[in-house]
C-alpha atoms as a PDB file:
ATOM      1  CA  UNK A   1      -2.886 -27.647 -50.409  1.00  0.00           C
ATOM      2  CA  UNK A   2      -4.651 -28.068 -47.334  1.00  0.00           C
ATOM      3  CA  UNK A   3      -7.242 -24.905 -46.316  1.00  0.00           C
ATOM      4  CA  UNK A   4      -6.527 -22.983 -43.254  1.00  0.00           C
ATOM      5  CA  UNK A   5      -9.038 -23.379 -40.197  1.00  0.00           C
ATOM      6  CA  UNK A   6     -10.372 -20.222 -38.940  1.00  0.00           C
ATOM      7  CA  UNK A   7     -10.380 -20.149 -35.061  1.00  0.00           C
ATOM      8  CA  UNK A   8     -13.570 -20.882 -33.247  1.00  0.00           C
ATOM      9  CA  UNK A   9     -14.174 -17.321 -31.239  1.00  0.00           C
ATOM     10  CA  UNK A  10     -15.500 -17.932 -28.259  1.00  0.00           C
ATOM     11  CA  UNK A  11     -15.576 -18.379 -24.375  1.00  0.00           C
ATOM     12  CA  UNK A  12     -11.213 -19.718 -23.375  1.00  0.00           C
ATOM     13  CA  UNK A  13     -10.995 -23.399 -22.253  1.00  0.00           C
ATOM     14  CA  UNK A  14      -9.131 -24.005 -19.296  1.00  0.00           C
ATOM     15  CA  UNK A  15      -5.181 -23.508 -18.990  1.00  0.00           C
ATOM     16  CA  UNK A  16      -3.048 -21.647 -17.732  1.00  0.00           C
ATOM     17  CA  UNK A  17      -3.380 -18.415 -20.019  1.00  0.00           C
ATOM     18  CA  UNK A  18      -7.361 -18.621 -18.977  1.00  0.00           C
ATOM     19  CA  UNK A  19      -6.392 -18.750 -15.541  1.00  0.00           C
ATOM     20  CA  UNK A  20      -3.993 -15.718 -16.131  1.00  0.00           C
ATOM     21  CA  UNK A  21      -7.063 -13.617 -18.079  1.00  0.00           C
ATOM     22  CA  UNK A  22      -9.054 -14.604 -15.206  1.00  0.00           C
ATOM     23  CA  UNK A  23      -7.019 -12.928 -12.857  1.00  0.00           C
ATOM     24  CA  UNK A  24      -6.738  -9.549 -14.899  1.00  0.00           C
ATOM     25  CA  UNK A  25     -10.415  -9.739 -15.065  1.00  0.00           C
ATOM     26  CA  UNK A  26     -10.748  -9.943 -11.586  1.00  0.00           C
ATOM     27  CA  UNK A  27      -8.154  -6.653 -10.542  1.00  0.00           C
ATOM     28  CA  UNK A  28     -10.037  -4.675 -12.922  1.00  0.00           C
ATOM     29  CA  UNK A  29     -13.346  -5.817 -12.053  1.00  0.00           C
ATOM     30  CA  UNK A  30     -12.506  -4.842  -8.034  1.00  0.00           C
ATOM     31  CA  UNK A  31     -10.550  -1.661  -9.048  1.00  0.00           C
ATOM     32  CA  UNK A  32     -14.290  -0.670 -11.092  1.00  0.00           C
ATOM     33  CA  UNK A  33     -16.608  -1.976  -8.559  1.00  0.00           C
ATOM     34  CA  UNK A  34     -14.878  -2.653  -5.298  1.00  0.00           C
ATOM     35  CA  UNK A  35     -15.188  -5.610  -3.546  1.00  0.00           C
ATOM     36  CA  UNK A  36     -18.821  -5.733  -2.426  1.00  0.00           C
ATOM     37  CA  UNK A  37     -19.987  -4.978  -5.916  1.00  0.00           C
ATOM     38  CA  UNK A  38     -17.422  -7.148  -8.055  1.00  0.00           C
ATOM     39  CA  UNK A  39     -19.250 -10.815  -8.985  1.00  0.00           C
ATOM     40  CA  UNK A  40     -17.629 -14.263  -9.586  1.00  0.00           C
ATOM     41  CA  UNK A  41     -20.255 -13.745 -13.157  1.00  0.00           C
ATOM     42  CA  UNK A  42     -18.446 -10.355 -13.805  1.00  0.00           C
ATOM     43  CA  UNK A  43     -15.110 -11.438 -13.891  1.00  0.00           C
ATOM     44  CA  UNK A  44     -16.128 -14.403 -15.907  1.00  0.00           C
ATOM     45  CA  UNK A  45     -17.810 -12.177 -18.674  1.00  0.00           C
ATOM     46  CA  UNK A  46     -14.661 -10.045 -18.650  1.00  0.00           C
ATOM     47  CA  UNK A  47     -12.046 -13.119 -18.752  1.00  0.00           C
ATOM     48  CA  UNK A  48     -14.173 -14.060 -21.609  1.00  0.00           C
ATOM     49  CA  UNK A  49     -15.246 -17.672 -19.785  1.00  0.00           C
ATOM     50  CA  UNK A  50     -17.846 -19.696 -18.520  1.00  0.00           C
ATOM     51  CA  UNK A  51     -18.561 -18.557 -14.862  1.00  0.00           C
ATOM     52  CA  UNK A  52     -18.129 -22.366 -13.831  1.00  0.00           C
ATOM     53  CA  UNK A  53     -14.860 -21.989 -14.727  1.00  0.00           C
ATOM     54  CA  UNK A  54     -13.729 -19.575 -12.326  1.00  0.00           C
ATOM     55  CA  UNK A  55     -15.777 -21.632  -9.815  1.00  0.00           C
ATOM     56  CA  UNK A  56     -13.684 -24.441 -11.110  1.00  0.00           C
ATOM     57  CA  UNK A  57     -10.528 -22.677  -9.855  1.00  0.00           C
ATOM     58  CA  UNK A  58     -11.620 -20.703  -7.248  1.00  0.00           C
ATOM     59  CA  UNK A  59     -14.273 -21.775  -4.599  1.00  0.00           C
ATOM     60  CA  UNK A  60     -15.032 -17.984  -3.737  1.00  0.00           C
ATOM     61  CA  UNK A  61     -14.951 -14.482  -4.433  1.00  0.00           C
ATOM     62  CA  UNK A  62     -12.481 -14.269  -1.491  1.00  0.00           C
ATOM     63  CA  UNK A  63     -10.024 -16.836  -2.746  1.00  0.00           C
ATOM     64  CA  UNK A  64      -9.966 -14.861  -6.060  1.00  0.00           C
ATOM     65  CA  UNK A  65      -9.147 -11.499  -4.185  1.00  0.00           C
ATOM     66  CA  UNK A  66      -6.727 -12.974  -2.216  1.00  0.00           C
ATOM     67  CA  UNK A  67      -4.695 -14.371  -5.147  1.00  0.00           C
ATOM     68  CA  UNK A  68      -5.479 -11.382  -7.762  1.00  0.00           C
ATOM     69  CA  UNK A  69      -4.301  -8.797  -5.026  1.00  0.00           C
ATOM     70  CA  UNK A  70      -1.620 -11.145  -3.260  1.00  0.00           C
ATOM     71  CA  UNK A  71      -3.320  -9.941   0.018  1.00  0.00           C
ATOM     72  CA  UNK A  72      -1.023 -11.872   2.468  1.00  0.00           C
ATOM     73  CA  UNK A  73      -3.858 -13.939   4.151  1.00  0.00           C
ATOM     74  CA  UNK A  74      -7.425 -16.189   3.415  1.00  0.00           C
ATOM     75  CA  UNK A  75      -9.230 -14.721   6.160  1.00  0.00           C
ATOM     76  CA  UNK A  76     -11.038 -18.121   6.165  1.00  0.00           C
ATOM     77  CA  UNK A  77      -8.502 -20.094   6.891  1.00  0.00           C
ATOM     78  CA  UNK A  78      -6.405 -17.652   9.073  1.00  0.00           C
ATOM     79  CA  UNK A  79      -9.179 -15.408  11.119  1.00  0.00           C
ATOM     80  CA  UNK A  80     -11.606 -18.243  11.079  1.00  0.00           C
ATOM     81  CA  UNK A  81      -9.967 -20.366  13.956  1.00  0.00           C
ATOM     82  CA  UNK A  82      -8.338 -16.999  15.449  1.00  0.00           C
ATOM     83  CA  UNK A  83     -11.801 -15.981  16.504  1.00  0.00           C
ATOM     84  CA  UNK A  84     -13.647 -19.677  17.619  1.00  0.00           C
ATOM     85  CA  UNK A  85     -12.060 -19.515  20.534  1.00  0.00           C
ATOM     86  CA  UNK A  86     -13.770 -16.632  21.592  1.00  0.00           C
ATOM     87  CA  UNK A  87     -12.686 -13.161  22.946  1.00  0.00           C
ATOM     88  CA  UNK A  88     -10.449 -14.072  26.182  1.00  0.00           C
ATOM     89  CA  UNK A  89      -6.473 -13.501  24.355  1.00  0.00           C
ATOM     90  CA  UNK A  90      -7.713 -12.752  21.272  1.00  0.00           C
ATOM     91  CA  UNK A  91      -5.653  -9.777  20.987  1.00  0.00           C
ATOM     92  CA  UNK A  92      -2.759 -11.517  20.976  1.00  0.00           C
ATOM     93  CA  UNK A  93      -3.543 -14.328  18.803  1.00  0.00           C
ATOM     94  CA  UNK A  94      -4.696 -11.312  16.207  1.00  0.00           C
ATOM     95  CA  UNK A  95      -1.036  -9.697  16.769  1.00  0.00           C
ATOM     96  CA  UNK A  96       1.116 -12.773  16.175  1.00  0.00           C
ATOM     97  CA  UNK A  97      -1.464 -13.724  12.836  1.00  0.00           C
ATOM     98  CA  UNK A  98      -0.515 -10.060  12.006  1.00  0.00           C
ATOM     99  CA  UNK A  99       3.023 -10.275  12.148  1.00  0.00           C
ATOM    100  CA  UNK A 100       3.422 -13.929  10.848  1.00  0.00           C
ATOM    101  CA  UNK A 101       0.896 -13.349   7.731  1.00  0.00           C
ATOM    102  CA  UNK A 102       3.157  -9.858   6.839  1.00  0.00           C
ATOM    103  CA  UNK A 103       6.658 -10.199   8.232  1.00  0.00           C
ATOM    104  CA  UNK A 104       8.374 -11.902   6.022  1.00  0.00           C
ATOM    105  CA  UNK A 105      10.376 -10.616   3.142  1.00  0.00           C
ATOM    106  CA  UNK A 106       7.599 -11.648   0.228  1.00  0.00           C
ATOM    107  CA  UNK A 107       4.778 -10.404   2.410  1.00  0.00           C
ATOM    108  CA  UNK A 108       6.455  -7.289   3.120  1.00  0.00           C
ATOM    109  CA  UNK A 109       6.639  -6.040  -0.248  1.00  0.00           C
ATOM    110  CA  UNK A 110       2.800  -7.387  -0.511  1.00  0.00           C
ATOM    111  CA  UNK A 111       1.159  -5.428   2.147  1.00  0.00           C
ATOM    112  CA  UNK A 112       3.341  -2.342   0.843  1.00  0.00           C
ATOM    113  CA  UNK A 113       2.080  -2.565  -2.311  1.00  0.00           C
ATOM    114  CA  UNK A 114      -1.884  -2.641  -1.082  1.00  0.00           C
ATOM    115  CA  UNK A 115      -1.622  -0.053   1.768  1.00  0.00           C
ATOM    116  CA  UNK A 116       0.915   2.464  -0.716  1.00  0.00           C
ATOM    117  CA  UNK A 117      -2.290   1.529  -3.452  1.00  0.00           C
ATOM    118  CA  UNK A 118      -5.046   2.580  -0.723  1.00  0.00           C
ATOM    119  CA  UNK A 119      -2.976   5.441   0.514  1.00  0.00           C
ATOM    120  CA  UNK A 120      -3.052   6.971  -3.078  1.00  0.00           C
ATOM    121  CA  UNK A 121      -5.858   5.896  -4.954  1.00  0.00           C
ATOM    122  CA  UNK A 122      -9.360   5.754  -3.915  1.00  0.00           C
ATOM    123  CA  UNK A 123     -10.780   2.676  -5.625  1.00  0.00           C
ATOM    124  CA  UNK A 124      -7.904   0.945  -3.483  1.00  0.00           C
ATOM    125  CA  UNK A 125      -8.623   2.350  -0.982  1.00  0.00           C
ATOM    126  CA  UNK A 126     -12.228   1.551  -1.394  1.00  0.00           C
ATOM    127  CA  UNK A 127     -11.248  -2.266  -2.663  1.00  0.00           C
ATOM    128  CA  UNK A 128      -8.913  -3.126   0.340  1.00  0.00           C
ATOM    129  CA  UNK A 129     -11.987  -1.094   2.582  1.00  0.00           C
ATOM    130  CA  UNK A 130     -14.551  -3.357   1.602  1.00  0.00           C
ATOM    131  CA  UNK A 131     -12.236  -6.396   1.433  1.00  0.00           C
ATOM    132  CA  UNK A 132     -11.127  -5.923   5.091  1.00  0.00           C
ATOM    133  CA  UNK A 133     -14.495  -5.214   6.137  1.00  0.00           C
ATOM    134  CA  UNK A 134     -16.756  -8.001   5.225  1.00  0.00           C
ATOM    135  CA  UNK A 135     -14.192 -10.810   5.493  1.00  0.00           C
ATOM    136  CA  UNK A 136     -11.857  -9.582   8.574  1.00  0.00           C
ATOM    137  CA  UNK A 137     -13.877  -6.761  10.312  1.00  0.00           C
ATOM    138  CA  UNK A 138     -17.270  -8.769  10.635  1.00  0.00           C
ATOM    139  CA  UNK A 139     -15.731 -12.073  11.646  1.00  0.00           C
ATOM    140  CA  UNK A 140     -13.744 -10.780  14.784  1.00  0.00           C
ATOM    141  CA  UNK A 141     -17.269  -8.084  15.578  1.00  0.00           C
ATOM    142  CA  UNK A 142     -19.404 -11.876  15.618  1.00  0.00           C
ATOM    143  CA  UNK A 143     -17.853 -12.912  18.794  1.00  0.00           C
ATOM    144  CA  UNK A 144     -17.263  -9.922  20.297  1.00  0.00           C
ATOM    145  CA  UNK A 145     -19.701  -9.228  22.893  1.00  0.00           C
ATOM    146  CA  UNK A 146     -21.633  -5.805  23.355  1.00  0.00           C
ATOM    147  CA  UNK A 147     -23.190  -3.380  21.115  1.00  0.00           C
ATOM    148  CA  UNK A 148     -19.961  -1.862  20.259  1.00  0.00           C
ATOM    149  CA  UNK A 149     -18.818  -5.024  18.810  1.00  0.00           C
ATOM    150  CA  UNK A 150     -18.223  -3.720  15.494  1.00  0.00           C
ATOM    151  CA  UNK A 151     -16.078  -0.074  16.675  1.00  0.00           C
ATOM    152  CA  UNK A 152     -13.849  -2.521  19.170  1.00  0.00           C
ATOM    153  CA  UNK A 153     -12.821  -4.843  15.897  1.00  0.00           C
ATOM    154  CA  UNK A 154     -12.057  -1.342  13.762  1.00  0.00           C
ATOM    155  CA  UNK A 155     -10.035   0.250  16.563  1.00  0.00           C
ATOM    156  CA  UNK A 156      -8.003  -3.379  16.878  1.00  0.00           C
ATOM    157  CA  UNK A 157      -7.306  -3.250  13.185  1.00  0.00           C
ATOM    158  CA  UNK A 158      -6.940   0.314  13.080  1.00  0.00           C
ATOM    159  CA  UNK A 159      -3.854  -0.376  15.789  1.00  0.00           C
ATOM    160  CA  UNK A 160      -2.802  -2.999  13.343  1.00  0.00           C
ATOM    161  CA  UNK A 161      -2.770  -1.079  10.267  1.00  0.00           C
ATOM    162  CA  UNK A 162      -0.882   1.898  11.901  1.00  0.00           C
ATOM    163  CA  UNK A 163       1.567   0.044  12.935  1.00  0.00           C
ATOM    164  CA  UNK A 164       1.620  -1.675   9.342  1.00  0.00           C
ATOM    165  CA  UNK A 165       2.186   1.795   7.430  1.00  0.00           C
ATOM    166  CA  UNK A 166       4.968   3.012  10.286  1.00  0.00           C
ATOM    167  CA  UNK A 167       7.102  -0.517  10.098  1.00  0.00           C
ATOM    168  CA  UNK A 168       6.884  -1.261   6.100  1.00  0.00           C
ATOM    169  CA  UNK A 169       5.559   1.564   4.089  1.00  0.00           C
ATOM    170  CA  UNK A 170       7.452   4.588   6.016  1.00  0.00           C
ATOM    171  CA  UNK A 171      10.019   2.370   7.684  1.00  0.00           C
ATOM    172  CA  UNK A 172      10.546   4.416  10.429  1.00  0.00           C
ATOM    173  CA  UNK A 173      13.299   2.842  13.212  1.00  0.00           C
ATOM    174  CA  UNK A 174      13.399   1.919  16.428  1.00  0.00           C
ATOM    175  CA  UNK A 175       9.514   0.569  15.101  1.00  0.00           C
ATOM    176  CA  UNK A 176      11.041  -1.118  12.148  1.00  0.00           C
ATOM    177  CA  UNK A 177      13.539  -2.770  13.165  1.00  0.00           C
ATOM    178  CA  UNK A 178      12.146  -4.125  16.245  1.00  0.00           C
ATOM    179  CA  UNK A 179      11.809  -7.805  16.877  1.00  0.00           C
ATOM    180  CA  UNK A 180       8.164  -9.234  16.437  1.00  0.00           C
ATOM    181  CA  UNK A 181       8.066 -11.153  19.583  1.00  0.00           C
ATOM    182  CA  UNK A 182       9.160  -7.585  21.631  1.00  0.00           C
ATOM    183  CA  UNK A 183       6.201  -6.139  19.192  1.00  0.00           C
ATOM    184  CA  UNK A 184       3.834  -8.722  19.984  1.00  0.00           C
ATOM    185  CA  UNK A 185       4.406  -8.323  24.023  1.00  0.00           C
ATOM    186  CA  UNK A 186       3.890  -4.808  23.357  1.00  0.00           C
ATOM    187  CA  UNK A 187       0.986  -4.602  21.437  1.00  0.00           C
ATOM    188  CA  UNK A 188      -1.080  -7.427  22.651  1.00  0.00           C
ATOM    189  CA  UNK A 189      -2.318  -5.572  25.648  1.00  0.00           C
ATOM    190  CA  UNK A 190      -3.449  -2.644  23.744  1.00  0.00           C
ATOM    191  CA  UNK A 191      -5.521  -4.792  20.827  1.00  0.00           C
ATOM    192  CA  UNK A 192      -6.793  -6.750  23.952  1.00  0.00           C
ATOM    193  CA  UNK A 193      -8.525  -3.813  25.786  1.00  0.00           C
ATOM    194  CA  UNK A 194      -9.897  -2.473  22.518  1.00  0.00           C
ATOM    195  CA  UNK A 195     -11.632  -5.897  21.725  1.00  0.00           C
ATOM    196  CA  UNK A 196     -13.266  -6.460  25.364  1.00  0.00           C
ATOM    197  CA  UNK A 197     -11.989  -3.831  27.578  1.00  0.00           C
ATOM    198  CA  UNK A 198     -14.596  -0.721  29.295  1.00  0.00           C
ATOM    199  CA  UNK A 199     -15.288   2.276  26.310  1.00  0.00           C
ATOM    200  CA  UNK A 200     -15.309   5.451  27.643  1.00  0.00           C
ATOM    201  CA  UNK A 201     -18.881   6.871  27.642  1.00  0.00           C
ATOM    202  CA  UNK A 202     -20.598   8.732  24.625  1.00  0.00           C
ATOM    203  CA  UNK A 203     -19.897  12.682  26.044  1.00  0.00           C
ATOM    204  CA  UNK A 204     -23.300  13.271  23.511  1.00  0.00           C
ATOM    205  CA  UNK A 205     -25.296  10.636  25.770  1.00  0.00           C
ATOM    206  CA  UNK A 206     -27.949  11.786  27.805  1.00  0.00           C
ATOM    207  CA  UNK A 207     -27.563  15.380  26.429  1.00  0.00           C
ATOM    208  CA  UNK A 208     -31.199  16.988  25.423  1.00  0.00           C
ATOM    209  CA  UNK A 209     -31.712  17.437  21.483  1.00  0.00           C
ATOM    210  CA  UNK A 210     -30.638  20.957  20.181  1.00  0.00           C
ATOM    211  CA  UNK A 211     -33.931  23.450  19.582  1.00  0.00           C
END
């Protein structure tokens, strides 16, 4: 008779079903921590690997937030060469990444998913906060020029973002059904001025200090 083997315990090798762990470890590690807190070393110790092993599939924390979430876009790849070419039609080139990254029917029910999680919860809400932020938010503010750099970029994506909750989470028509390209005409203008065009004044600005 030939003796059983007990099972090594242990850090997983590589496969899929450690590439699968890895990913739960991930979504629980941002739902805990958010994004800015979550570490390529704290998912590993959850997925129960060697951190070079995440590094072995995934080059970045990014790339692993991107996949573990199914957020639509790598903001690398995608906001990256939006913004080298500097502010002048930016706003439009942000619109039609917009609509191509989240109009399809796959995307749709992706970006639904995240903005019905952050309306409802608040460590998605905090997750896709922090997310958007550091990888979105502070690559358009970097070329933008001004000391209100980072405001324009929030008021572009907050444009962005409303119009994402009225056209897939609430689905309210004519804004819904509309065709991108009349959306993109539309909208361009207005995510154009917010990026470079004149801010109204600070009405606080000049006034003396209270007492």
């Amino acid at each position: 008779m030939s003796e059983s083997v007990p099972r090594r315990r242990g850090r997983r090798p590589a496969g899929e079903d450690t590439r699968a762990a890895i990913m739960a470890a991930a979504r629980k590690q941002f739902a805990a921590r958010g994004y800015e807190a979550a570490t390529m070393r704290g998912i590993a110790r959850d997925a129960g690997v060697d951190p070079r092993l995440v590094h072995h599939y995934f080059a970045s924390k990014e790339e692993v937030f991107v996949e573990a979430m199914q957020f639509p876009v790598r903001p690398t790849t995608v906001i990256g060469p939006l913004v080298e070419a500097g502010p002048d039609g930016m706003g439009e080139r942000l619109v039609r990444v917009f609509f191509a990254a989240w109009d399809g029917p796959d995307q749709r029910e992706r970006i639904m998913a995240l903005l019905a999680s952050a309306a409802t919860s608040p460590e998605g809400a905090r997750m896709l906060r922090e997310f958007v932020s550091q990888e979105i938010l502070q690559r358009v503010a970097a070329v933008l020029p001004g000391p209100d750099a980072r405001l324009r970029a929030e008021l572009a994506a907050s444009q962005m973002i409303g119009v994402a909750f009225v056209r897939y989470l609430i689905a309210l028509d004519p804004l819904a059904s509309a065709p991108v390209e009349q959306l993109i005409e539309l909208l361009a203008p207005v995510v154009q001025r917010h990026l470079v065009g004149p801010l109204p004044a600070d009405p606080g600005a000049g006034r003396p200090a209270a007492g």
